[in-house]
C-alpha atoms as a PDB file:
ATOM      1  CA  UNK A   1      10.923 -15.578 -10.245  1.00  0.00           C
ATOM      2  CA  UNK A   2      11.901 -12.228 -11.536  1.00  0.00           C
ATOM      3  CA  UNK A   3      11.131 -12.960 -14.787  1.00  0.00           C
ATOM      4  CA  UNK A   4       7.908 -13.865 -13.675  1.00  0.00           C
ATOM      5  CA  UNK A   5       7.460 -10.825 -11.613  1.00  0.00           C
ATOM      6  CA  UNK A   6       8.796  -8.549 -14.764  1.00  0.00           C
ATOM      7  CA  UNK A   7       6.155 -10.285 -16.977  1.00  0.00           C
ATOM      8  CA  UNK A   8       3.896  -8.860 -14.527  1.00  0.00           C
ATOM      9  CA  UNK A   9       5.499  -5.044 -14.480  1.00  0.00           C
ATOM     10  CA  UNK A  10       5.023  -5.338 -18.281  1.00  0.00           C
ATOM     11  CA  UNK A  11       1.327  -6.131 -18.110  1.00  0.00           C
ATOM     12  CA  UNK A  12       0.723  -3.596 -15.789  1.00  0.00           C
ATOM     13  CA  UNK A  13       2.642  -0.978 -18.073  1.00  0.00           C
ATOM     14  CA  UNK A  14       0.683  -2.045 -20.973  1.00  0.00           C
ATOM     15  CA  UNK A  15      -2.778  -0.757 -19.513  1.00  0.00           C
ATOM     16  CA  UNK A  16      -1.376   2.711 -19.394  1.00  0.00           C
ATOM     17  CA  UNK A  17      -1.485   1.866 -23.399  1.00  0.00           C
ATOM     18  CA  UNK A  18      -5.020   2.046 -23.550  1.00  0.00           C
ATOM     19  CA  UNK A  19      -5.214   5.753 -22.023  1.00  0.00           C
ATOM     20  CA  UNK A  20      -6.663   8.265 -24.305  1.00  0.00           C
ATOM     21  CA  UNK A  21      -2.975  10.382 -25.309  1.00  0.00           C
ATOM     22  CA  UNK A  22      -2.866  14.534 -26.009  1.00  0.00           C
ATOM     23  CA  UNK A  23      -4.066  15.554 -29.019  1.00  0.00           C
ATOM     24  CA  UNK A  24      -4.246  18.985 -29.111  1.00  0.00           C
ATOM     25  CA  UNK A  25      -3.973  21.476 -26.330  1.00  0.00           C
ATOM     26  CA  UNK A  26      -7.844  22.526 -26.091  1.00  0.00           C
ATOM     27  CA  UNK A  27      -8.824  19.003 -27.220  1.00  0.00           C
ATOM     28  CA  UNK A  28     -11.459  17.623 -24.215  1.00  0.00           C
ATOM     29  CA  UNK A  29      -9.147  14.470 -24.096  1.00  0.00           C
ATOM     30  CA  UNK A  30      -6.107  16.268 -23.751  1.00  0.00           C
ATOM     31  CA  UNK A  31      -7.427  17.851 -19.996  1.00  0.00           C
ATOM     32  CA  UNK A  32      -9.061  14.630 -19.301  1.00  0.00           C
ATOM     33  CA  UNK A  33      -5.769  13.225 -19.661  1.00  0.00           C
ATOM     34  CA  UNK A  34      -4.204  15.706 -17.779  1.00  0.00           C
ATOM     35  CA  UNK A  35      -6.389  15.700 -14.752  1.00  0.00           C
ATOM     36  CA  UNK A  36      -5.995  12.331 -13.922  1.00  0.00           C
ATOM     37  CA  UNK A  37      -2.517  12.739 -14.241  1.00  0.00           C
ATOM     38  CA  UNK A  38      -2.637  15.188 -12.145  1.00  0.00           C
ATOM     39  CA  UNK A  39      -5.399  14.915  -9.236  1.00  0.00           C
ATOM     40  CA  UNK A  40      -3.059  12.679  -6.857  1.00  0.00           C
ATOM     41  CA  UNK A  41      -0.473  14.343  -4.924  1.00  0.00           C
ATOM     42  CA  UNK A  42       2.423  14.253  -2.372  1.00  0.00           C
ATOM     43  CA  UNK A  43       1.271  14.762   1.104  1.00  0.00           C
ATOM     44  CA  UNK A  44       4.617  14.634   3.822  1.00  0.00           C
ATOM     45  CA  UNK A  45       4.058  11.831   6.794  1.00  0.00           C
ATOM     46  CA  UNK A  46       4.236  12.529  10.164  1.00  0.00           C
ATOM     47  CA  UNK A  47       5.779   9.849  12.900  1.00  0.00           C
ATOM     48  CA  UNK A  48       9.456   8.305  12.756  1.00  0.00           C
ATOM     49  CA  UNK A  49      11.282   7.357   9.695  1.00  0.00           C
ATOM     50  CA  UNK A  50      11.596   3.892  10.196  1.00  0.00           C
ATOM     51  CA  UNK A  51      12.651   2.989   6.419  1.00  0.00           C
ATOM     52  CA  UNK A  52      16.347   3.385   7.080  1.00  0.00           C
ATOM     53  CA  UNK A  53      15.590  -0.506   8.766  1.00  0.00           C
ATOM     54  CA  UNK A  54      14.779  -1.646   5.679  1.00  0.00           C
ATOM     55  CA  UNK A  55      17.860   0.002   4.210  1.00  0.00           C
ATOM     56  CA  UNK A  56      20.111  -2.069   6.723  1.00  0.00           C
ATOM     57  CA  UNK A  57      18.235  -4.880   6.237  1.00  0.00           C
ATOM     58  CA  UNK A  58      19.297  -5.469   2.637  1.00  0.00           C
ATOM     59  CA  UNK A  59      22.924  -4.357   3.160  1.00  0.00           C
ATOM     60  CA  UNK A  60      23.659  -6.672   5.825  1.00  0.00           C
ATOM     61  CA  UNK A  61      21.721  -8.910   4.961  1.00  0.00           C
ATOM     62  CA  UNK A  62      23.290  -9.324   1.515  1.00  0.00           C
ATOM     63  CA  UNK A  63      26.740 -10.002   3.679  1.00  0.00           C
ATOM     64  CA  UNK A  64      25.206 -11.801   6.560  1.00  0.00           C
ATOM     65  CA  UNK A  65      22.187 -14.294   4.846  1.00  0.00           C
ATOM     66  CA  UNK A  66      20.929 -15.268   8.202  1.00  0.00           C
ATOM     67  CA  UNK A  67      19.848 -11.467   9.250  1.00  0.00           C
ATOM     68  CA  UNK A  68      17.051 -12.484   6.432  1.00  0.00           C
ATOM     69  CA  UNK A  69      15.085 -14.678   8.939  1.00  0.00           C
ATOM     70  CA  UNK A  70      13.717 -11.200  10.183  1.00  0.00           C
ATOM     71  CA  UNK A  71      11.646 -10.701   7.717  1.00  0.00           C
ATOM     72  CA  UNK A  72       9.665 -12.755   9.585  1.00  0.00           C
ATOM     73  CA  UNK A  73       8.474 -10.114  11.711  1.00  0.00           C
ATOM     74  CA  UNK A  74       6.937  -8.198   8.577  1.00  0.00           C
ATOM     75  CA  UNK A  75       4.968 -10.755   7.710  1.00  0.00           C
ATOM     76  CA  UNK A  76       3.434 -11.987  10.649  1.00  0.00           C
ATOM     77  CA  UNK A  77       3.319  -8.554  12.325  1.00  0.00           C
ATOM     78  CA  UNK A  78       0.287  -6.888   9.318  1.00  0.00           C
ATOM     79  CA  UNK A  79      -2.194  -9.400   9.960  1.00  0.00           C
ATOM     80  CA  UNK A  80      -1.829 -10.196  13.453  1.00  0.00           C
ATOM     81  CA  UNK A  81      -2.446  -6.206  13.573  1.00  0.00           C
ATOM     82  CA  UNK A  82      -4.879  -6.205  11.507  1.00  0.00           C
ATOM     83  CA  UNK A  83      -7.717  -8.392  13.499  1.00  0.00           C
ATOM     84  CA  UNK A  84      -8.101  -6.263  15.810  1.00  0.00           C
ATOM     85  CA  UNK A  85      -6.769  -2.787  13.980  1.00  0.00           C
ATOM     86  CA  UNK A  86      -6.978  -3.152  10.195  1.00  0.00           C
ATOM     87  CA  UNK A  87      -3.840  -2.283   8.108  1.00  0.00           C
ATOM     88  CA  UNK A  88      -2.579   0.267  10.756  1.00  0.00           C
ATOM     89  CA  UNK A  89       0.574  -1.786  10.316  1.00  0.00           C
ATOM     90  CA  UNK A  90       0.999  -0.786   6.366  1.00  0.00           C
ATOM     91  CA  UNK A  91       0.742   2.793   7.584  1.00  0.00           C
ATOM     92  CA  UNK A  92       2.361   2.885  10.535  1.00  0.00           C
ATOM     93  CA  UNK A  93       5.378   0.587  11.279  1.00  0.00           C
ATOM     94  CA  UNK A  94       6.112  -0.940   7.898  1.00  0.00           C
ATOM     95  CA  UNK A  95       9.670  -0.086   6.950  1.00  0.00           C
ATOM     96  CA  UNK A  96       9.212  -0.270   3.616  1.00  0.00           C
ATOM     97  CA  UNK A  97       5.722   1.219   3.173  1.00  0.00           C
ATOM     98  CA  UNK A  98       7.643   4.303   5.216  1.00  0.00           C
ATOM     99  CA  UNK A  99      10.280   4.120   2.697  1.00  0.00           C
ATOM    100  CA  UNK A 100       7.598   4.317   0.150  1.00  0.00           C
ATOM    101  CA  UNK A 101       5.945   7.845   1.328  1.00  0.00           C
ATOM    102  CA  UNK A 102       8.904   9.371   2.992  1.00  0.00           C
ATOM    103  CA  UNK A 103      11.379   8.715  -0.010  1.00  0.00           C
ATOM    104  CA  UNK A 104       9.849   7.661  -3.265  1.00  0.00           C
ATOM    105  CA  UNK A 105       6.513   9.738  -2.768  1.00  0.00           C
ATOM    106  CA  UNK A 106       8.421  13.137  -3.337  1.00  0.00           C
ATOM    107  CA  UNK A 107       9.385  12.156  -6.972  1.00  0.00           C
ATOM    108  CA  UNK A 108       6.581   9.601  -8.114  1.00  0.00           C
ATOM    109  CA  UNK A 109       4.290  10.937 -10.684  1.00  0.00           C
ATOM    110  CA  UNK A 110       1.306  10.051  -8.466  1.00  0.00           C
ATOM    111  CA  UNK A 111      -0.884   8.488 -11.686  1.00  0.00           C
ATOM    112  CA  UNK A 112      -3.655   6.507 -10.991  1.00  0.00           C
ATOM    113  CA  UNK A 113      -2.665   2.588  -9.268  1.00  0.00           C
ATOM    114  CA  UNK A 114      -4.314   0.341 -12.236  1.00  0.00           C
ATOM    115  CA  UNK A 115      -7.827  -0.879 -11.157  1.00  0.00           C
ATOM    116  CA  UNK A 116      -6.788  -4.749 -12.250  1.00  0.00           C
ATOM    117  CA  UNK A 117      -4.225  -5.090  -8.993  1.00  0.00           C
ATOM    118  CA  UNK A 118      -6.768  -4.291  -6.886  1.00  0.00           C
ATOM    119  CA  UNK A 119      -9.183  -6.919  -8.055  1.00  0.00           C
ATOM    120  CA  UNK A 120      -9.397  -9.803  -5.842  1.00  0.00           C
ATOM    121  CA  UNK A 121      -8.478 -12.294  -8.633  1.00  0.00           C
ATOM    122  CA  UNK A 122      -5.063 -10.817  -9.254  1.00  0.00           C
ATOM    123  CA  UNK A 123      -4.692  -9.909  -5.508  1.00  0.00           C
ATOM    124  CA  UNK A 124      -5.433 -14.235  -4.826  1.00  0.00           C
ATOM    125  CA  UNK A 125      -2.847 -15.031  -7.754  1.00  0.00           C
ATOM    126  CA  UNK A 126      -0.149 -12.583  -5.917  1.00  0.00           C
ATOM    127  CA  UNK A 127      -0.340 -14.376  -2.628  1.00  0.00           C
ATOM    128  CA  UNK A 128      -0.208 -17.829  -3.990  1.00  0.00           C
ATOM    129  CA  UNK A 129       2.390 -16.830  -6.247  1.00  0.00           C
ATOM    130  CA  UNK A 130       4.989 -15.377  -4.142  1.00  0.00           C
ATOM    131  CA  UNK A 131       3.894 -18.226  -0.905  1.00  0.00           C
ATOM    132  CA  UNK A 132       4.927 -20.729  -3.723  1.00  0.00           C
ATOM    133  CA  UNK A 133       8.273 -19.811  -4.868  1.00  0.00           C
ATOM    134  CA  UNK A 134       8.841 -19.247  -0.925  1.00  0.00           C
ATOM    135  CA  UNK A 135       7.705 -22.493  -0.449  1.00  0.00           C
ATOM    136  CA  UNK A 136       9.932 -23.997  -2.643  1.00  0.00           C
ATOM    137  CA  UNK A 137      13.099 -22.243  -2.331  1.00  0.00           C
ATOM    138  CA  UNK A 138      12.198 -22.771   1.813  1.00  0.00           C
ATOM    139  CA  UNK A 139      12.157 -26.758   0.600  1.00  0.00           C
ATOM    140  CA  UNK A 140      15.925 -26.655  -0.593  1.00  0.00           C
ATOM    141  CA  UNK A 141      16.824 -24.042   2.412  1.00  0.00           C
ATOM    142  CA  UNK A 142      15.400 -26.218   4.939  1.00  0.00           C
ATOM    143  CA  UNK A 143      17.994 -26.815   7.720  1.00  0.00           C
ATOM    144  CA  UNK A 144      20.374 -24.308   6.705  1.00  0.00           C
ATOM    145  CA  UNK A 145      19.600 -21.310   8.840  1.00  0.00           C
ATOM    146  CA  UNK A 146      21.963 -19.260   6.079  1.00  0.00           C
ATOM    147  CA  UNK A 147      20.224 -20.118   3.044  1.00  0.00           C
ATOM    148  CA  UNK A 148      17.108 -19.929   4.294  1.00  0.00           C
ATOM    149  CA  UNK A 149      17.683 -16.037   5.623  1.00  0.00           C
ATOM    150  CA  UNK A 150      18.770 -16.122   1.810  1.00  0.00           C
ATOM    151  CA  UNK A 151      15.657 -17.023   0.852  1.00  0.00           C
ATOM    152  CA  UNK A 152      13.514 -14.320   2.976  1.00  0.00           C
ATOM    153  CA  UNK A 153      16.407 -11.840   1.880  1.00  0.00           C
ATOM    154  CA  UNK A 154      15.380 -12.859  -1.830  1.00  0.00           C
ATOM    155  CA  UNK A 155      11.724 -12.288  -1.426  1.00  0.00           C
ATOM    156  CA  UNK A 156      12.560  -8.602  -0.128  1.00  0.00           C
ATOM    157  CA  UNK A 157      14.604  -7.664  -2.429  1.00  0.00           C
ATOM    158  CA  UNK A 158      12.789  -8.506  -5.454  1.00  0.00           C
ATOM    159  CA  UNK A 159       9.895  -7.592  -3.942  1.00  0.00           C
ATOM    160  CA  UNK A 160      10.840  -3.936  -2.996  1.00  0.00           C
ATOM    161  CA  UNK A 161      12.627  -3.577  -6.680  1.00  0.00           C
ATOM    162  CA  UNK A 162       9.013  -4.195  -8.101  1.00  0.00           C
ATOM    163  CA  UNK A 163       7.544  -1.284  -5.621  1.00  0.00           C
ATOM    164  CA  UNK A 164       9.939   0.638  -6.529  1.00  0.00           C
ATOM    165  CA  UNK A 165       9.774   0.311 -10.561  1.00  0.00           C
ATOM    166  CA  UNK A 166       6.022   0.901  -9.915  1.00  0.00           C
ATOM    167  CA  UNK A 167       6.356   3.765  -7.846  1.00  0.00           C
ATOM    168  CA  UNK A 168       8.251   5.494 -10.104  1.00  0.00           C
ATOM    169  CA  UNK A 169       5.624   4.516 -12.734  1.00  0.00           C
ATOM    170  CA  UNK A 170       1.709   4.776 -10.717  1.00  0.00           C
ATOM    171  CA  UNK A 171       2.093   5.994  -7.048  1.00  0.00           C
ATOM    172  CA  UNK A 172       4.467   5.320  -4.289  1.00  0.00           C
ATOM    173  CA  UNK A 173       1.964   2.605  -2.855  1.00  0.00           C
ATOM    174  CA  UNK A 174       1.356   0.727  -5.811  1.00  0.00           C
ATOM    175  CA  UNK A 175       2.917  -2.290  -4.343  1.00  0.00           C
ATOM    176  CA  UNK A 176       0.995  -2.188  -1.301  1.00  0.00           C
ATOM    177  CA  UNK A 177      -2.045  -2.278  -3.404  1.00  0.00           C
ATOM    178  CA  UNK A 178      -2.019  -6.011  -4.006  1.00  0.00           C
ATOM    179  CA  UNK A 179       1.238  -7.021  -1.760  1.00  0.00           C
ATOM    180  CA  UNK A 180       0.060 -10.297  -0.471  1.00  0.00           C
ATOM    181  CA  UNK A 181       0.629  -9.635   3.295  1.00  0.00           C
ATOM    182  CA  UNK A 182      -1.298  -6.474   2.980  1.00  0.00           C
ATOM    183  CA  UNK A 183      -4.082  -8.346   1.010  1.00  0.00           C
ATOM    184  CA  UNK A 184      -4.508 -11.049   4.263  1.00  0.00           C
ATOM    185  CA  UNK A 185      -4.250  -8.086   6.346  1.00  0.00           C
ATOM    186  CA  UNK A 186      -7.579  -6.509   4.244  1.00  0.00           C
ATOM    187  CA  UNK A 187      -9.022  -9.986   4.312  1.00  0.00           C
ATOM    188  CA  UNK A 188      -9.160 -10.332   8.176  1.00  0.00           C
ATOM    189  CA  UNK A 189      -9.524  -6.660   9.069  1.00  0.00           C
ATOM    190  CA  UNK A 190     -12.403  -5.937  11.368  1.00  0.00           C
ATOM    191  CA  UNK A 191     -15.862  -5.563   9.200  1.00  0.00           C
ATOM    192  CA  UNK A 192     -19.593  -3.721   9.975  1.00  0.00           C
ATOM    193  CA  UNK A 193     -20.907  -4.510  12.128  1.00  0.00           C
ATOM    194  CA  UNK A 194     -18.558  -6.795  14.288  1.00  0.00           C
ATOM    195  CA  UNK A 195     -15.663  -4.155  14.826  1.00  0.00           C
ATOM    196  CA  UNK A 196     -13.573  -5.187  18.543  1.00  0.00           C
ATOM    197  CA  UNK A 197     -13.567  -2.370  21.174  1.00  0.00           C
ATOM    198  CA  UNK A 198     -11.697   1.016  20.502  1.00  0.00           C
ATOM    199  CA  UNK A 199     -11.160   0.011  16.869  1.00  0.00           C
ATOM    200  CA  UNK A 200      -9.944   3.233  15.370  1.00  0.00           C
ATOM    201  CA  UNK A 201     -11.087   4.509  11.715  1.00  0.00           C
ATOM    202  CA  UNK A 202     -11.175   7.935   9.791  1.00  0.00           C
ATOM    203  CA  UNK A 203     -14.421  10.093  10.774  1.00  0.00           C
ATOM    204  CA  UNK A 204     -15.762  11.999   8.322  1.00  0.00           C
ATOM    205  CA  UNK A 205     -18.319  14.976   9.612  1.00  0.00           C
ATOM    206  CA  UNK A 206     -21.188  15.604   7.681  1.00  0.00           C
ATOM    207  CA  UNK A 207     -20.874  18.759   7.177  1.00  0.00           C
ATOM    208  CA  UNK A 208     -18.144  17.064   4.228  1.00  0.00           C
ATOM    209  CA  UNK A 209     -19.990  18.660   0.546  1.00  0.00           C
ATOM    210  CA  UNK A 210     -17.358  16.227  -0.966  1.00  0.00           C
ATOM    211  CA  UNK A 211     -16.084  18.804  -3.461  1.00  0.00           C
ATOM    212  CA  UNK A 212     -12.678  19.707  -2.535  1.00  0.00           C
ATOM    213  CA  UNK A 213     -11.412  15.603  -2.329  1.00  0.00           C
ATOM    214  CA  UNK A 214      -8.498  16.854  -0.822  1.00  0.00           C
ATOM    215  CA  UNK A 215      -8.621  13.322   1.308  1.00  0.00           C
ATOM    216  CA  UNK A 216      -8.345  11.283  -1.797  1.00  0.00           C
ATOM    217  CA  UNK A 217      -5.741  13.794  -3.433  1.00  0.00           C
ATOM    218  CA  UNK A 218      -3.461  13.111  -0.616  1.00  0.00           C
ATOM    219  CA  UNK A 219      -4.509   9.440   0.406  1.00  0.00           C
ATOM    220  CA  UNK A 220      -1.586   6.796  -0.065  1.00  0.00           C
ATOM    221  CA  UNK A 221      -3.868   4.115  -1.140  1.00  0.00           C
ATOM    222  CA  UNK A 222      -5.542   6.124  -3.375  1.00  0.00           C
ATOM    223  CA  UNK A 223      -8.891   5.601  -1.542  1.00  0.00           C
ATOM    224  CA  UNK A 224     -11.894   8.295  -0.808  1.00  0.00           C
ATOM    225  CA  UNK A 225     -12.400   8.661   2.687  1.00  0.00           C
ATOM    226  CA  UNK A 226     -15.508  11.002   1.507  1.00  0.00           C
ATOM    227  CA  UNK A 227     -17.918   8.459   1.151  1.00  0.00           C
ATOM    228  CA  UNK A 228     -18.187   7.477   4.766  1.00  0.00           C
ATOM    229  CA  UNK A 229     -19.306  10.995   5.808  1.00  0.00           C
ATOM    230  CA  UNK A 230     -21.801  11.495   8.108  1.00  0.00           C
ATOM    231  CA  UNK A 231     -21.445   7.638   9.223  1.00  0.00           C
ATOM    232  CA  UNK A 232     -20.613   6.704  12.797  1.00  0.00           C
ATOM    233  CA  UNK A 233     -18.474   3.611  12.497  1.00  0.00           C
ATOM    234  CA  UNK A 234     -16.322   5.437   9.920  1.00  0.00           C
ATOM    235  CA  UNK A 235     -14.331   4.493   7.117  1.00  0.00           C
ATOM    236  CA  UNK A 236     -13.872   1.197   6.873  1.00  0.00           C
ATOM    237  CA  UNK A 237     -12.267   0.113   3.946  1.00  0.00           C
ATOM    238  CA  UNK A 238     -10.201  -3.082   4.166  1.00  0.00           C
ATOM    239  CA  UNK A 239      -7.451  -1.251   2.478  1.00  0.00           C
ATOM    240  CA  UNK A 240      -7.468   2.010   4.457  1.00  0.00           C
ATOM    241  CA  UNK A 241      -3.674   1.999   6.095  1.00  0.00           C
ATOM    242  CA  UNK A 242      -5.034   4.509   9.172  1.00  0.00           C
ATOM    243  CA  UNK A 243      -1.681   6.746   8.495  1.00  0.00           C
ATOM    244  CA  UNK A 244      -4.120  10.107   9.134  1.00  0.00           C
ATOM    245  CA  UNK A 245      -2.547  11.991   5.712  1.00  0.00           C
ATOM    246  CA  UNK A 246      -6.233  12.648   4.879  1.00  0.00           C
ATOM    247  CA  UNK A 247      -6.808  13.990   8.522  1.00  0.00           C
ATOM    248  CA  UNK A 248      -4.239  16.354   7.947  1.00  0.00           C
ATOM    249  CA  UNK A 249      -5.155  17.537   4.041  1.00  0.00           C
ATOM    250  CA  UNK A 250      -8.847  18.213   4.682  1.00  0.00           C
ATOM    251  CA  UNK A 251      -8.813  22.010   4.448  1.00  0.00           C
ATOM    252  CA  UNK A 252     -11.718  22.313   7.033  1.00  0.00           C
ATOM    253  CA  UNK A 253     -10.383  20.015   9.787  1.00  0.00           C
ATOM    254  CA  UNK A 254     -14.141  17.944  10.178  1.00  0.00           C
ATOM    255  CA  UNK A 255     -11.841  14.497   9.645  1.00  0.00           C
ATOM    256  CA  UNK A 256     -10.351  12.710  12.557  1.00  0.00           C
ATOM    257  CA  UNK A 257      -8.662   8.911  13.216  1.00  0.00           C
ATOM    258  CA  UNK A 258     -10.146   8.048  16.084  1.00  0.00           C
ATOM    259  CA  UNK A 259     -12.319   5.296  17.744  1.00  0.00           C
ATOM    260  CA  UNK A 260     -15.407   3.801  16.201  1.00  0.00           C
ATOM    261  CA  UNK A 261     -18.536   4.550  17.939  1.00  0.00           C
ATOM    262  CA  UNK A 262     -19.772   0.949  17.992  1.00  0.00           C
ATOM    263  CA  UNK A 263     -18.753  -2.306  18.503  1.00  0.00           C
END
């Protein structure tokens, strides 16, 4: 599996091949390259820092295999949120999504996440990837309530080494990007027109002239809350993780997180 997995980095690495490189300081490809480097940025999170549970989680749970079994709770808890509230889970209560922008986000270069993970072809392979080599190593587990905390334990671990590798490479959220619970969690998040009652998304005034982008800049996702402005039901991008860093970057204060006005 992590061979598999490291395959994968090394694809992912390889795309950054094919960006134009610095060939002389007034060259136009040289600040090209630069600003895209560049235009992404660290933005501190509000709200508890809850990724000190994922931190105990792998410690004792590398001594005590059962504690894996609550993993569970990660996985079931995005998309049962996310019917009736998006991915407010990925921005909100995920330990290691926290872990992600409280920790990692203060020394990631912040480069662009590659536009292939975000396709919904690679996003597909990712979740029956990683549900198959549960599946399987659940099949030789079965009935031993040790090995099979092992095997959620596994899944974690590799799983967070990847985010981190990539985080250190793209953003801090890379991982989330095509992390198969958060891709069910997009898939089932609420849609125009049939949002449930008090379903909560980022409001964008129209007074927004789109110019300063300080939303995108700061957003984890790497999304552009812009483009809704002016729209009453909001932003609603599957992959918007409601964590309200845009809110708080907009140098004007005409964004807000707050209920949809229909539904």
């Amino acid at each position: 599996m992590i061979d598999i997995i490291y395959t994968v980095i090394k694809k992912i690495v390889r795309q950054e091949e094919n960006l134009p490189l610095p060939l002389h300081p007034k060259s136009k490809t040289t600040f090209q390259f630069m600003a895209t480097k560049t235009f992404h940025r660290y933005q501190p999170s509000k709200g508890y820092a809850l990724y000190w549970i994922l931190l105990a989680y792998l410690v004792i749970g590398y001594f005590y295999p059962i504690i894996g079994l609550l993993a569970i709770v990660c996985m079931i808890a995005p998309v049962a949120f996310a019917v009736r509230r998006g991915r407010w889970w990925c921005g909100n209560a995920c330990p290691r999504g926290n872990f992600y922008d409280r920790l990692l986000a203060k020394y990631s270069p912040h480069r662009p996440i590659p536009r292939f993970v975000r396709t919904k072809g690679f996003r597909a392979f990712m979740v029956l990837f990683i549900f198959t080599m549960f599946g399987v190593q659940m099949y030789f587990a079965w009935g031993d309530w040790a090995a099979m905390g092992k095997v959620f334990w596994n899944i974690i671990f590799v799983t967070t080494l990847v985010g981190i590798t990539l985080s250190f490479i793209y953003a801090p959220r890379t991982w989330c990007s095509f992390c198969p619970m958060g891709s069910l969690s997009a898939l089932v998040s609420p849609k125009k027109p049939a949002l449930p009652k008090g379903y909560k998304a980022i409001q964008v005034s129209d007074r927004c002239q789109m110019k300063c982008k300080s939303c995108a800049r700061v957003c984890p996702m790497q999304l552009t809350p812009y483009d809704s402005r002016g729209q009453a039901d909001g932003y609603l991008h599957p992959d918007c993780i409601k964590c309200g860093k845009c809110v708080t970057a907009c140098p004007i204060h005409i964004m807000k997180l707050e209920k949809t006005h229909v539904g």
